[in-house]
C-alpha atoms as a PDB file:
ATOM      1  CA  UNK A   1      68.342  24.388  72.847  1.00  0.00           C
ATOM      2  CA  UNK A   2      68.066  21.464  70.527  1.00  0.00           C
ATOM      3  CA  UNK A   3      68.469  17.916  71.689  1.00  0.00           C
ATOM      4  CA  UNK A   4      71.833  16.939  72.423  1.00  0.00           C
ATOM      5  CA  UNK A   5      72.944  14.515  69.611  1.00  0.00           C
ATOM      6  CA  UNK A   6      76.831  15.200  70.228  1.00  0.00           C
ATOM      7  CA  UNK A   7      78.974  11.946  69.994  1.00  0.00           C
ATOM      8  CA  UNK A   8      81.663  11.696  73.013  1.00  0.00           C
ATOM      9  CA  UNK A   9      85.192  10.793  72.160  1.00  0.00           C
ATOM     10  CA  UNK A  10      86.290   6.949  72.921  1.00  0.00           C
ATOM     11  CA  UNK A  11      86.634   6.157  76.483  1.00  0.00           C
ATOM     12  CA  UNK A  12      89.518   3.419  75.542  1.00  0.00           C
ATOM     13  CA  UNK A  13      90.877   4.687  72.054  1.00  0.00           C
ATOM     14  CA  UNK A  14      94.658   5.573  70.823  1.00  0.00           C
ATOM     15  CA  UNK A  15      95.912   9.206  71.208  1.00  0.00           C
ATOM     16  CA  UNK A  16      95.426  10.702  68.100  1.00  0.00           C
ATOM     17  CA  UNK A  17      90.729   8.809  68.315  1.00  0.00           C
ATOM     18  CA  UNK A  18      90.982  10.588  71.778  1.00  0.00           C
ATOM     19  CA  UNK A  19      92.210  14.089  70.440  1.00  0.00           C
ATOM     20  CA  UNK A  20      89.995  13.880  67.649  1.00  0.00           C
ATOM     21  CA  UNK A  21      86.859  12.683  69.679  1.00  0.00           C
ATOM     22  CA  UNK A  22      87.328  15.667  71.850  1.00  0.00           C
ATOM     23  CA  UNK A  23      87.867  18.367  69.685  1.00  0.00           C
ATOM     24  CA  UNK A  24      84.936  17.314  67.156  1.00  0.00           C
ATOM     25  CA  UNK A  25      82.926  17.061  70.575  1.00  0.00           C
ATOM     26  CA  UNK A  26      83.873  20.717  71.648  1.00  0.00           C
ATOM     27  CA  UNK A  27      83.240  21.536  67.960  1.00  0.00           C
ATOM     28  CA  UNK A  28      79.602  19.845  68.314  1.00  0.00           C
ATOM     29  CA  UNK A  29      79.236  21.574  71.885  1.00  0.00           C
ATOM     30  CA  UNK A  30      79.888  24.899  69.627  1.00  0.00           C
ATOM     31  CA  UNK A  31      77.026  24.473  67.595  1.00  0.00           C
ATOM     32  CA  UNK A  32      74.464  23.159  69.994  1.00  0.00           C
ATOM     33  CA  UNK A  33      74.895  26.086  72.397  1.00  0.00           C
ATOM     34  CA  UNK A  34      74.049  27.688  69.255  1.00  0.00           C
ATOM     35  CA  UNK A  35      71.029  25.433  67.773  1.00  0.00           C
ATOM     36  CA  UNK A  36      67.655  27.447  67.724  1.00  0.00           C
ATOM     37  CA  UNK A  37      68.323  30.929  67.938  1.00  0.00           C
ATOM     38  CA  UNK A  38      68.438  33.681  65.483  1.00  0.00           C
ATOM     39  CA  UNK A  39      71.267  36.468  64.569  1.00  0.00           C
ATOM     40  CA  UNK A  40      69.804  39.033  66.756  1.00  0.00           C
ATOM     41  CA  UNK A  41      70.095  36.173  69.761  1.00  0.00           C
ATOM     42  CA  UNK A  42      73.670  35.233  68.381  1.00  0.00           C
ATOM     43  CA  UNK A  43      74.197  38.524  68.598  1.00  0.00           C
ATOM     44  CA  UNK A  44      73.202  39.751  71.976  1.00  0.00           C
ATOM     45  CA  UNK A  45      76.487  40.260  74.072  1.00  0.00           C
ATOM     46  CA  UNK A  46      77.298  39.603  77.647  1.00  0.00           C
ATOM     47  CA  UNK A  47      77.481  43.103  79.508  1.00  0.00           C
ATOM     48  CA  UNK A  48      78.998  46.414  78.558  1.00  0.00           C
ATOM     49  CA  UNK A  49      82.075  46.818  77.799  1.00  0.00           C
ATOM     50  CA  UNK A  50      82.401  43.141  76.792  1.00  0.00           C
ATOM     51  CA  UNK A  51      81.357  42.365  73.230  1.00  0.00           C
ATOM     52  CA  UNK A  52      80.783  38.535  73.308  1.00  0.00           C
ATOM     53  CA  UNK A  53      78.301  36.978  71.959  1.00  0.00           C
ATOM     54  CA  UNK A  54      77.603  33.447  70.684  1.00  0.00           C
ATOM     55  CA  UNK A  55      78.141  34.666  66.681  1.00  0.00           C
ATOM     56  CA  UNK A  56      81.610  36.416  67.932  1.00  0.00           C
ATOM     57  CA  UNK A  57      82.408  33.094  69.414  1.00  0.00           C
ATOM     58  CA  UNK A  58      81.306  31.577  66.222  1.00  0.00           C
ATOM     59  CA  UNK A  59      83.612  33.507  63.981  1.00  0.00           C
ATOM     60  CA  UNK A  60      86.684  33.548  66.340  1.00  0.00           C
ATOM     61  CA  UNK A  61      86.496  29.782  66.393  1.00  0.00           C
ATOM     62  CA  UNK A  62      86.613  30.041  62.744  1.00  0.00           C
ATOM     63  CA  UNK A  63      90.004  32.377  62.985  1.00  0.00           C
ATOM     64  CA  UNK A  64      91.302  29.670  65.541  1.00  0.00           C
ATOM     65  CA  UNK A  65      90.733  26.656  62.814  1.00  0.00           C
ATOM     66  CA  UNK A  66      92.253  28.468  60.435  1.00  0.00           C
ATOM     67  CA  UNK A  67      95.205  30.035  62.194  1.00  0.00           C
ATOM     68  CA  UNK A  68      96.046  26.747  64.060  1.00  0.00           C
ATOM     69  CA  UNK A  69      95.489  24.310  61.025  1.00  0.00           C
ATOM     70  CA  UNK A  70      95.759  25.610  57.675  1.00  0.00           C
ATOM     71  CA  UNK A  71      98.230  28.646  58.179  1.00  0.00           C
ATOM     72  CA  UNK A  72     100.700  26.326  60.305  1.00  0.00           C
ATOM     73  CA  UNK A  73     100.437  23.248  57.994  1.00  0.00           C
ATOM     74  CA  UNK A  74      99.839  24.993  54.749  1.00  0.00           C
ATOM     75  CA  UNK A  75     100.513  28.366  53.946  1.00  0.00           C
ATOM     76  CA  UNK A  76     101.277  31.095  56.497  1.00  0.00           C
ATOM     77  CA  UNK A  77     100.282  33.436  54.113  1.00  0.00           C
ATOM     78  CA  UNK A  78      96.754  32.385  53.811  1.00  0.00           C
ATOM     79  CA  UNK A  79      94.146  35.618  54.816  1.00  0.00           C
ATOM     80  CA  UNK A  80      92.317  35.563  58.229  1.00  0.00           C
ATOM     81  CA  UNK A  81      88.653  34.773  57.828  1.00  0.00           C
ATOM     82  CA  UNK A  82      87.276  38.486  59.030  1.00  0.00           C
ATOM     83  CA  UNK A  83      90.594  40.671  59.748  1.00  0.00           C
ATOM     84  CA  UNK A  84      93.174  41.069  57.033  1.00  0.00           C
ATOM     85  CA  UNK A  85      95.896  40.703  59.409  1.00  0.00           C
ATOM     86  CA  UNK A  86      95.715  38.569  62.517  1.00  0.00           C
ATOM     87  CA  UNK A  87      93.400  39.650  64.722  1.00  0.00           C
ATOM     88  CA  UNK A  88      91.220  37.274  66.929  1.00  0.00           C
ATOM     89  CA  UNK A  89      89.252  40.062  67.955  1.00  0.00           C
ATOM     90  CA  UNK A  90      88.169  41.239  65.069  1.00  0.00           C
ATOM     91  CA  UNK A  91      85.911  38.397  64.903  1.00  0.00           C
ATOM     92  CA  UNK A  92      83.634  39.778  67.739  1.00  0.00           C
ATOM     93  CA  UNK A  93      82.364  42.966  66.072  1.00  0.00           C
ATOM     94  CA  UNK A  94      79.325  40.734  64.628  1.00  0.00           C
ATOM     95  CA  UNK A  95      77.609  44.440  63.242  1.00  0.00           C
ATOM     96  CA  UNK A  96      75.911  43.327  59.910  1.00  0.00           C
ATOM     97  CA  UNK A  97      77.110  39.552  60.379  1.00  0.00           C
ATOM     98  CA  UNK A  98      75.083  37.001  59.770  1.00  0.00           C
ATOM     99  CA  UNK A  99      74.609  33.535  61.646  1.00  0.00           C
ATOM    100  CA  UNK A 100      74.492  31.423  58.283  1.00  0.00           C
ATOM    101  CA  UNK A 101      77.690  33.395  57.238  1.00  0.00           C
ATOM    102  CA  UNK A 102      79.638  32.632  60.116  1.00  0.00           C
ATOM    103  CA  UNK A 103      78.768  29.278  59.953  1.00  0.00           C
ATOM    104  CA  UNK A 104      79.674  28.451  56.822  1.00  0.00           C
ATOM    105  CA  UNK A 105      82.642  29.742  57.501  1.00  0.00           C
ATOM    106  CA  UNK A 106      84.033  27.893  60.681  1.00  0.00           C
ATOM    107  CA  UNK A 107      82.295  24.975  58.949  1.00  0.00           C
ATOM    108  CA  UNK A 108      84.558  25.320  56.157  1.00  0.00           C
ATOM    109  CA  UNK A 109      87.573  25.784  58.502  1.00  0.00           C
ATOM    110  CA  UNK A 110      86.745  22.757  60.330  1.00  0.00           C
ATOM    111  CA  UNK A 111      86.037  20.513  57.337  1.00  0.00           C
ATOM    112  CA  UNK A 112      89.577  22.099  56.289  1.00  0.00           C
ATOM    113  CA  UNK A 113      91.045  21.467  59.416  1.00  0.00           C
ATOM    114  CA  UNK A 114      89.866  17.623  59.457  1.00  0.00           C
ATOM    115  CA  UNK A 115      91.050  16.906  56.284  1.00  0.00           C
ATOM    116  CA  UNK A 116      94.915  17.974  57.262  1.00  0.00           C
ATOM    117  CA  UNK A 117      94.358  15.755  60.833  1.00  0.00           C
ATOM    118  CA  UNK A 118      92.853  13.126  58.502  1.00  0.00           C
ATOM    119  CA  UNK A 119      95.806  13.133  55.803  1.00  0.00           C
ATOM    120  CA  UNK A 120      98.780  13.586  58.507  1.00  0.00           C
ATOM    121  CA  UNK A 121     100.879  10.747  58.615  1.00  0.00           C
ATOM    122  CA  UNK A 122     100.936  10.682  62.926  1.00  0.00           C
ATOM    123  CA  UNK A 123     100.890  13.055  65.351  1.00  0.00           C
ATOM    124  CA  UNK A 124     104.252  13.913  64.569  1.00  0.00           C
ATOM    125  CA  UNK A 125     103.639  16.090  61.474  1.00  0.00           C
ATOM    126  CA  UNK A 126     105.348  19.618  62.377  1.00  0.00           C
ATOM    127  CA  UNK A 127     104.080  22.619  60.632  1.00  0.00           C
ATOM    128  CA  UNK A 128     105.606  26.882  60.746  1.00  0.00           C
ATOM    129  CA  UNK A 129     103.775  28.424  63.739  1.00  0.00           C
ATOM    130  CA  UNK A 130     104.057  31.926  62.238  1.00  0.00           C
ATOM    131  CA  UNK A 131     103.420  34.210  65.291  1.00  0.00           C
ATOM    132  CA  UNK A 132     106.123  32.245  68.043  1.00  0.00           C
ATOM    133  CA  UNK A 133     108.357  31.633  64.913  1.00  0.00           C
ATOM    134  CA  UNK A 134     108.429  28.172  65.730  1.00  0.00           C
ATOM    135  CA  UNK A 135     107.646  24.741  64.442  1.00  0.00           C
ATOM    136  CA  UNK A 136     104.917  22.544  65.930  1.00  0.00           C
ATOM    137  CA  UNK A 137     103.571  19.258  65.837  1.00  0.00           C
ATOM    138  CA  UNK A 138      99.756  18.571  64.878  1.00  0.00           C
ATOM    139  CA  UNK A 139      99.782  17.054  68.530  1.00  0.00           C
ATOM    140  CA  UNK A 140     100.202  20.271  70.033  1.00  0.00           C
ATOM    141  CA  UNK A 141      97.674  21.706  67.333  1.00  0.00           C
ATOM    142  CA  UNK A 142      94.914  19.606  68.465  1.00  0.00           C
ATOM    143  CA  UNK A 143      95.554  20.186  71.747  1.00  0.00           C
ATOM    144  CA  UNK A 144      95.640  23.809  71.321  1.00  0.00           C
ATOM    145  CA  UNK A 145      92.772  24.311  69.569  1.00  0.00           C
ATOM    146  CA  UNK A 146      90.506  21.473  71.742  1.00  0.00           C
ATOM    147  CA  UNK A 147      91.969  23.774  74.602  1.00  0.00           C
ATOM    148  CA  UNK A 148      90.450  26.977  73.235  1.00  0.00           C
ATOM    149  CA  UNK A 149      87.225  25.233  72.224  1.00  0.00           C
ATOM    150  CA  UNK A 150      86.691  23.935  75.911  1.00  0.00           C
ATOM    151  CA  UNK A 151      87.666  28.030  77.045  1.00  0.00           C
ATOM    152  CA  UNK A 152      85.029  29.353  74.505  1.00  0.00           C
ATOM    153  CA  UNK A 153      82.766  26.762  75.323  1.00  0.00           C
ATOM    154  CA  UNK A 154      82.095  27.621  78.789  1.00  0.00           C
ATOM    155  CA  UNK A 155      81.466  31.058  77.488  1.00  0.00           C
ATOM    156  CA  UNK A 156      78.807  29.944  75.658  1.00  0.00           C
ATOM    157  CA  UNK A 157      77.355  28.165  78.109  1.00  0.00           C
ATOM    158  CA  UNK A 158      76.506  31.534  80.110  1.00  0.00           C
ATOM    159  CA  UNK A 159      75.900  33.459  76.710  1.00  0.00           C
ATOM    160  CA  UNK A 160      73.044  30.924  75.709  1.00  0.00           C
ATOM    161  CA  UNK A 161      71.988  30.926  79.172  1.00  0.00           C
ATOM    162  CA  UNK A 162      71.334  34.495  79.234  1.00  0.00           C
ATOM    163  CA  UNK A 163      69.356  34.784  75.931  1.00  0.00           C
ATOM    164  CA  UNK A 164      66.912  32.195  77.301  1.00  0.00           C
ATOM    165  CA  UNK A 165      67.502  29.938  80.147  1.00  0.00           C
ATOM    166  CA  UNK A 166      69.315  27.337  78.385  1.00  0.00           C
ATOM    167  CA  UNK A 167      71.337  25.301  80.187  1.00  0.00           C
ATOM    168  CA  UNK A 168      73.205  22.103  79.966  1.00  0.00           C
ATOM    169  CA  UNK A 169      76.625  20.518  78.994  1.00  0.00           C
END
């Protein structure tokens, strides 16, 4: 696994540095658990009849930037990354998918994603949550989302482990 380079979010900082050091920290922790291995490794699931695997994880992540950030705060209509309608699984069947597409994709969705946070006025911002019906605020985004990194996360951490040994925060 490569060297762990990830920067921790501020120990004394105002809400929104804290929510944003922590999800681009889960979002670094996403990669590195990644770093190193090839698409047959990204590939390799977790045990029959689950179909995890570190590129599923990958390319849900990618659904999960885009659902929670550009579909809420800019159009609902917008297609999911791999499933024309919304599907989170759909993400997992990684047959014939590639570790350089996938990450250009959630890299993409979290440059997109950043760029909203970045441009919000405060915390405040409300967006259309199409599935509950609902409006949100980009607080409850970010927490969201860093909540489903730090689920996924710990996923990886015994997916890597399995391919090779890996271990580590």
């Amino acid at each position: 696994m490569a060297v762990d380079e990830r920067v921790g979010p501020p120990h004394a900082g105002s809400e929104r540095e804290t929510l944003r050091g922590f999800l681009d920290y889960h979002r670094a922790t996403l990669a590195m658990k990644c770093a190193g291995l090839d698409d047959a490794e990204l590939r390799r699931q977790a045990m029959p009849p689950s179909t995890l695997s570190l590129l599923g994880l990958v390319r849900h992540m990618a659904e999960v930037e885009r659902a929670w950030f550009r579909r809420v705060f800019e159009d609902p209509d917008v297609p999911m990354v791999w499933s024309d309608r919304i599907d989170f699984q759909a993400a997992y069947d990684t047959s014939g998918a590639t570790g350089s597409e996938a990450f250009a994709a959630w890299e993409a969705e979290v440059e997109h994603a950043r760029r909203i946070e970045r441009e919000a006025d405060s915390l405040d911002l409300t967006g259309h949550q199409p599935r509950w019906g609902e409006d949100v605020s980009l607080r409850m985004v970010m927490v969201h989302v860093l909540l489903e990194y730090g689920r996924h996360n710990g996923h990886a951490d015994f997916l890597r482990e399995g391919i090779d040994g890996a271990v580590g925060a």
